[in-house]
C-alpha atoms as a PDB file:
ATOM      1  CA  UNK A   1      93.577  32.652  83.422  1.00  0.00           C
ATOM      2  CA  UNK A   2      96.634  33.571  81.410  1.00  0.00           C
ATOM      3  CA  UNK A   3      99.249  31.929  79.162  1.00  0.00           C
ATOM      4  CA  UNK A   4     102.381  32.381  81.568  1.00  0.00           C
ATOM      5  CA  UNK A   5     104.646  31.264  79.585  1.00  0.00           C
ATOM      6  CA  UNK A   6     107.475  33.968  79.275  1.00  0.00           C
ATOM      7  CA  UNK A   7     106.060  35.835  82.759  1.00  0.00           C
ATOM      8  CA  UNK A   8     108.660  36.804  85.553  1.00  0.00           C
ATOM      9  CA  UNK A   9     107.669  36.399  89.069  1.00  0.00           C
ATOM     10  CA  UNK A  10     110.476  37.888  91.545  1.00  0.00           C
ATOM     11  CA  UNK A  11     110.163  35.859  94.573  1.00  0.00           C
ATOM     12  CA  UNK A  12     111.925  37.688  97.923  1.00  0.00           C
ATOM     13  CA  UNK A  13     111.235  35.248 100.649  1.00  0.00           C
ATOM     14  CA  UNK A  14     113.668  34.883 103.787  1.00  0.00           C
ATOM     15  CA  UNK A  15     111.810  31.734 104.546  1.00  0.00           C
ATOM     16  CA  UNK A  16     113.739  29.029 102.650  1.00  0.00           C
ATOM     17  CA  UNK A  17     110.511  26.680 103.138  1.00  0.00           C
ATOM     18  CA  UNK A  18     108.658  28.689 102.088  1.00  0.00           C
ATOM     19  CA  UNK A  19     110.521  29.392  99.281  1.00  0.00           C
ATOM     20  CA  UNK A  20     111.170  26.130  97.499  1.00  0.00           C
ATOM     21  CA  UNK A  21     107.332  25.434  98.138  1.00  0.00           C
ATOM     22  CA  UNK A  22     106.081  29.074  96.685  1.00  0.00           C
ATOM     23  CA  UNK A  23     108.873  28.633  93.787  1.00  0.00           C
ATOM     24  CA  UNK A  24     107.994  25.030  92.870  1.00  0.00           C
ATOM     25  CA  UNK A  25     103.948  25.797  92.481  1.00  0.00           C
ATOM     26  CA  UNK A  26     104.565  28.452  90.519  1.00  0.00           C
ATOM     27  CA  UNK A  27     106.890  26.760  88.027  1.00  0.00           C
ATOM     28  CA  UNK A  28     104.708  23.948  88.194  1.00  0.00           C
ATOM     29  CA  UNK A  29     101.944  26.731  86.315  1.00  0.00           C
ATOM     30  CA  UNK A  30     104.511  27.901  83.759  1.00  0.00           C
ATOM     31  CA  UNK A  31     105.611  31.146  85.488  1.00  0.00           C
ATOM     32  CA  UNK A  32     109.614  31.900  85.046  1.00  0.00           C
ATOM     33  CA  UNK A  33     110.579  32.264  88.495  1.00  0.00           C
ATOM     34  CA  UNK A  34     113.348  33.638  90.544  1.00  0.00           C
ATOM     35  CA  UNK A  35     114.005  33.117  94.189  1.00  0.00           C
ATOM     36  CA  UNK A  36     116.030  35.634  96.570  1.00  0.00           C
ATOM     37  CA  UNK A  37     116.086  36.069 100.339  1.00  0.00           C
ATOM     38  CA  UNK A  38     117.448  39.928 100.946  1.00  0.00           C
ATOM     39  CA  UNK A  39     116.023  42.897  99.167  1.00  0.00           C
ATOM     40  CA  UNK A  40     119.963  43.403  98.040  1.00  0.00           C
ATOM     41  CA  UNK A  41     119.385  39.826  95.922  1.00  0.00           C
ATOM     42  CA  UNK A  42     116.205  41.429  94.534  1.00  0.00           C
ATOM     43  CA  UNK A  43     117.604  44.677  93.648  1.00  0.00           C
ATOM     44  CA  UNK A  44     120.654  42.414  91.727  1.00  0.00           C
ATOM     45  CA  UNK A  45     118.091  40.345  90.264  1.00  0.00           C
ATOM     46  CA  UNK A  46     116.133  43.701  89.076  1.00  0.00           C
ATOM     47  CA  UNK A  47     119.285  45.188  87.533  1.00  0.00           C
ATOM     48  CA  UNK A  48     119.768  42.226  85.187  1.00  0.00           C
ATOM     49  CA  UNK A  49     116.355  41.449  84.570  1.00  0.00           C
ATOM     50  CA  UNK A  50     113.037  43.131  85.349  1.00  0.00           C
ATOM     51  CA  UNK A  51     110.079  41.299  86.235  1.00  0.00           C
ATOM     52  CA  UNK A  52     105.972  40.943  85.327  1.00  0.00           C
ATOM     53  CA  UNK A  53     105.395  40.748  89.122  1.00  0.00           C
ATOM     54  CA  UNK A  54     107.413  40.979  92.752  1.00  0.00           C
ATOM     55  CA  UNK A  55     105.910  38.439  95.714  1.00  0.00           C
ATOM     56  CA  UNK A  56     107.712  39.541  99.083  1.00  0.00           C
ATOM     57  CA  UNK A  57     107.348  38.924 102.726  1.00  0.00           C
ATOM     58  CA  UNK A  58     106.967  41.726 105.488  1.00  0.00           C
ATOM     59  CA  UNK A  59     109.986  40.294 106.716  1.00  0.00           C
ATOM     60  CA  UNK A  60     113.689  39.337 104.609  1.00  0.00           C
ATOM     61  CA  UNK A  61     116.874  38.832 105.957  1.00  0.00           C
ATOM     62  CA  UNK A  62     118.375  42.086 105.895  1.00  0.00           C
ATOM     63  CA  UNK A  63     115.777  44.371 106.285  1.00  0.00           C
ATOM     64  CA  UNK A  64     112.021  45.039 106.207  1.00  0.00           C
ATOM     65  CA  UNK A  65     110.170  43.997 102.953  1.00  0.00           C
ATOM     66  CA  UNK A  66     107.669  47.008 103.284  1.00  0.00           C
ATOM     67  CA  UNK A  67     110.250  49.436 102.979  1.00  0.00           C
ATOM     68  CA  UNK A  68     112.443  48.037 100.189  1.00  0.00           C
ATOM     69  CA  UNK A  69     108.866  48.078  98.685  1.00  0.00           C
ATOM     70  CA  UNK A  70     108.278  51.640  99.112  1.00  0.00           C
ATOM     71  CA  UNK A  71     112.464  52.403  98.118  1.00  0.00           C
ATOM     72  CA  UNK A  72     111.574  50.582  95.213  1.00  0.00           C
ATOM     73  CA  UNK A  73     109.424  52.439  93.726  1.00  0.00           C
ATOM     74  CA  UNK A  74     111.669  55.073  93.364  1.00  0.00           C
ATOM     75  CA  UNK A  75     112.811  52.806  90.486  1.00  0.00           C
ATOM     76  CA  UNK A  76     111.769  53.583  87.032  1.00  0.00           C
ATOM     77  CA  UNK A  77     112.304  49.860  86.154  1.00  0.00           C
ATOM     78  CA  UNK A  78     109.862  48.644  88.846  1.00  0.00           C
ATOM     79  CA  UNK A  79     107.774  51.662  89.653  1.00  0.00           C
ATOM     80  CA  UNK A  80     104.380  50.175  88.174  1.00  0.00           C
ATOM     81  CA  UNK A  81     105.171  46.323  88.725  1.00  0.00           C
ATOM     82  CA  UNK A  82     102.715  44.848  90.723  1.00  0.00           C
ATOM     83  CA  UNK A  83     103.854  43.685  93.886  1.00  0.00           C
ATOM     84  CA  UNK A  84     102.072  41.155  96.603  1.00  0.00           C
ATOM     85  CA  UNK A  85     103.374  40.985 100.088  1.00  0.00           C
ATOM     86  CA  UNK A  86     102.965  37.381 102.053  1.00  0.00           C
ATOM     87  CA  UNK A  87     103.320  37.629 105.737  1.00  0.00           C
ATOM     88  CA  UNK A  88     102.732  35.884 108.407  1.00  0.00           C
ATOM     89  CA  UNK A  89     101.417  38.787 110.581  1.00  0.00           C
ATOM     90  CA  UNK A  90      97.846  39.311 110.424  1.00  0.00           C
ATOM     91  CA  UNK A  91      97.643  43.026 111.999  1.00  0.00           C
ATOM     92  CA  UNK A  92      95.456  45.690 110.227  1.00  0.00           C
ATOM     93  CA  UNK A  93      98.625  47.960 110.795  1.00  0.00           C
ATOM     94  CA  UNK A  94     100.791  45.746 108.462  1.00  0.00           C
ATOM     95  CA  UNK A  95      98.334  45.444 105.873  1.00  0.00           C
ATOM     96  CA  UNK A  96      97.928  49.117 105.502  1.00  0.00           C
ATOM     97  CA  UNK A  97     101.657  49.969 105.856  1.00  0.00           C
ATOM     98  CA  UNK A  98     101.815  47.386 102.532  1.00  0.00           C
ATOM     99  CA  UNK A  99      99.327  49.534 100.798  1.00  0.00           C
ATOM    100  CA  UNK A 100     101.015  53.174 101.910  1.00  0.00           C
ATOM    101  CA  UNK A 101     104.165  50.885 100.342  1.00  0.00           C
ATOM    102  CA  UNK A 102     102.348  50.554  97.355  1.00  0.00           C
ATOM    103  CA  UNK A 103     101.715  46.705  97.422  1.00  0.00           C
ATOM    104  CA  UNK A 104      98.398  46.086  95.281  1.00  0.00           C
ATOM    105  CA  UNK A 105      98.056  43.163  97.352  1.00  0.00           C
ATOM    106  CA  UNK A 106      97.954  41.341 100.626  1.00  0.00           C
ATOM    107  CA  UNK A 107      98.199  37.227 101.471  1.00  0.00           C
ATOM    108  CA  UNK A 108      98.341  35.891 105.028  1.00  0.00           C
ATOM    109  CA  UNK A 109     100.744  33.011 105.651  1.00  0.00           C
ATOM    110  CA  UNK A 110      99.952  29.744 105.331  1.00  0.00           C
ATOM    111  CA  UNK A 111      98.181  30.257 102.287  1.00  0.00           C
ATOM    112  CA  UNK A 112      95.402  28.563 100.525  1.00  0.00           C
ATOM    113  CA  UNK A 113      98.161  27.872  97.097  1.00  0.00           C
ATOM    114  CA  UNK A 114      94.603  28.401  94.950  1.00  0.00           C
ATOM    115  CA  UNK A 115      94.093  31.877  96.453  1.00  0.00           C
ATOM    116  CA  UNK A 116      97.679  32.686  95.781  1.00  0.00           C
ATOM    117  CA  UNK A 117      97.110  32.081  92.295  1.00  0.00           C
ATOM    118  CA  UNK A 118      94.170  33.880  92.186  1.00  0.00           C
ATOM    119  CA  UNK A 119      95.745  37.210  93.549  1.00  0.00           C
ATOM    120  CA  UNK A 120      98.611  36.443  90.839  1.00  0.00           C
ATOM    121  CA  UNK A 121      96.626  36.113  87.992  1.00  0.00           C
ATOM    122  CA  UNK A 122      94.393  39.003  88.950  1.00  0.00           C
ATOM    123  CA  UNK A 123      97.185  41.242  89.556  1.00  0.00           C
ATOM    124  CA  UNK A 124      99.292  40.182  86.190  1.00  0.00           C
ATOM    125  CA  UNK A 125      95.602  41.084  83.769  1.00  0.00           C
ATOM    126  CA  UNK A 126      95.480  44.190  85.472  1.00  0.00           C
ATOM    127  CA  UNK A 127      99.235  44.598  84.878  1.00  0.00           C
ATOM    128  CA  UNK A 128      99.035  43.641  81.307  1.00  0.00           C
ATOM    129  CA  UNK A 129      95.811  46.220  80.876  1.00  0.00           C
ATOM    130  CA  UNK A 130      97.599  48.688  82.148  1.00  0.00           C
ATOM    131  CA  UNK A 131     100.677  48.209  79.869  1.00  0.00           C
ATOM    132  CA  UNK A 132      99.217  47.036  76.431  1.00  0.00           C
ATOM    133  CA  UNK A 133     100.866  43.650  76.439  1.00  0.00           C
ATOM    134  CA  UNK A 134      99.341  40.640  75.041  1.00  0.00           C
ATOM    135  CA  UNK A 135      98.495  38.333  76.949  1.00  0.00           C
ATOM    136  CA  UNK A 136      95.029  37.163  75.839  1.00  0.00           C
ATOM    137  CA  UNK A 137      92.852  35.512  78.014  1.00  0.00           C
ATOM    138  CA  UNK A 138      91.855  32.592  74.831  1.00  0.00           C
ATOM    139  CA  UNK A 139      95.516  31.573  74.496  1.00  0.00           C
ATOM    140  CA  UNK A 140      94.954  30.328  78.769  1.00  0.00           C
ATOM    141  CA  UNK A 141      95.973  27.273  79.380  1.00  0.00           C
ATOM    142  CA  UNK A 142      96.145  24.982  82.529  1.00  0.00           C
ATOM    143  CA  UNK A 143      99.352  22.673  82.918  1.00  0.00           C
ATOM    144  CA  UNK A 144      98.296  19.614  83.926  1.00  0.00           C
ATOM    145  CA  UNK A 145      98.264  18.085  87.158  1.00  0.00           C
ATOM    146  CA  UNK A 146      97.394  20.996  89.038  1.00  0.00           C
ATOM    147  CA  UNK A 147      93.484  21.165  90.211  1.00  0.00           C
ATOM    148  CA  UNK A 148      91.825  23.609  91.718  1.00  0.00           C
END
């Protein structure tokens, strides 16, 4: 478990649901988050501020989420963030287009919120390994109220 205070999360959901729910859980666990439904929002929402980690669905209002993936990694600013795709679609053809997109990660919707968090925290500590931040693993803390 990490300390997330001061950690971005990018959310790019078309699903407004979805959304709120996703955005309010995370919050809820310290994370700064910031909700957008179109990959144009999230490429706006890059340009002023680049974040620890992009969450994104297969599917956004205009456009498909696996490609702006792979697009954006043409992106110096985002090339290495982690990203994890949420989708309702449960083919083996989607989760391996996700991968060839260079998603490090894969959740089916509805989600377990646990095994969301999971996926998040794993992908942030390899993140921060990978980049030399500090974000030690003694400083964790759990906000209260939320049980797993």
């Amino acid at each position: 478990m990490f300390n997330s205070s001061g950690i971005k999360l990018l959310l790019v959901l078309a699903e407004p649901v979805l959304a709120d729910l996703t955005s309010f859980r995370l919050e809820l666990l310290g994370y700064q988050v910031e909700t957008v439904a179109t990959g144009s929002e999230a490429n706006a929402s890059i340009s002023i501020a680049t974040p620890d980690l992009i969450i994104i669905d297969t599917q956004l209002r205009d456009g498909d989420g696996l490609e702006w993936i792979a697009r954006a990694r043409n992106d110096q600013t985002i090339a290495n963030t982690p990203v994890l795709v949420i989708s309702l679609d449960t083919s083996l053809e989607t989760v391996e287009r996700a991968h060839h997109a260079s998603a490090q990660d894969y959740l089916i919707s509805p989600f377990d919120p646990t095994v969301m968090e999971e996926k998040i925290e794993q992908l942030l500590a390899t993140r921060f390994a990978n980049t030399g931040r500090k974000q030690a693993k003694n400083q964790a803390t759990k906000p209260q109220g939320l049980k797993r």
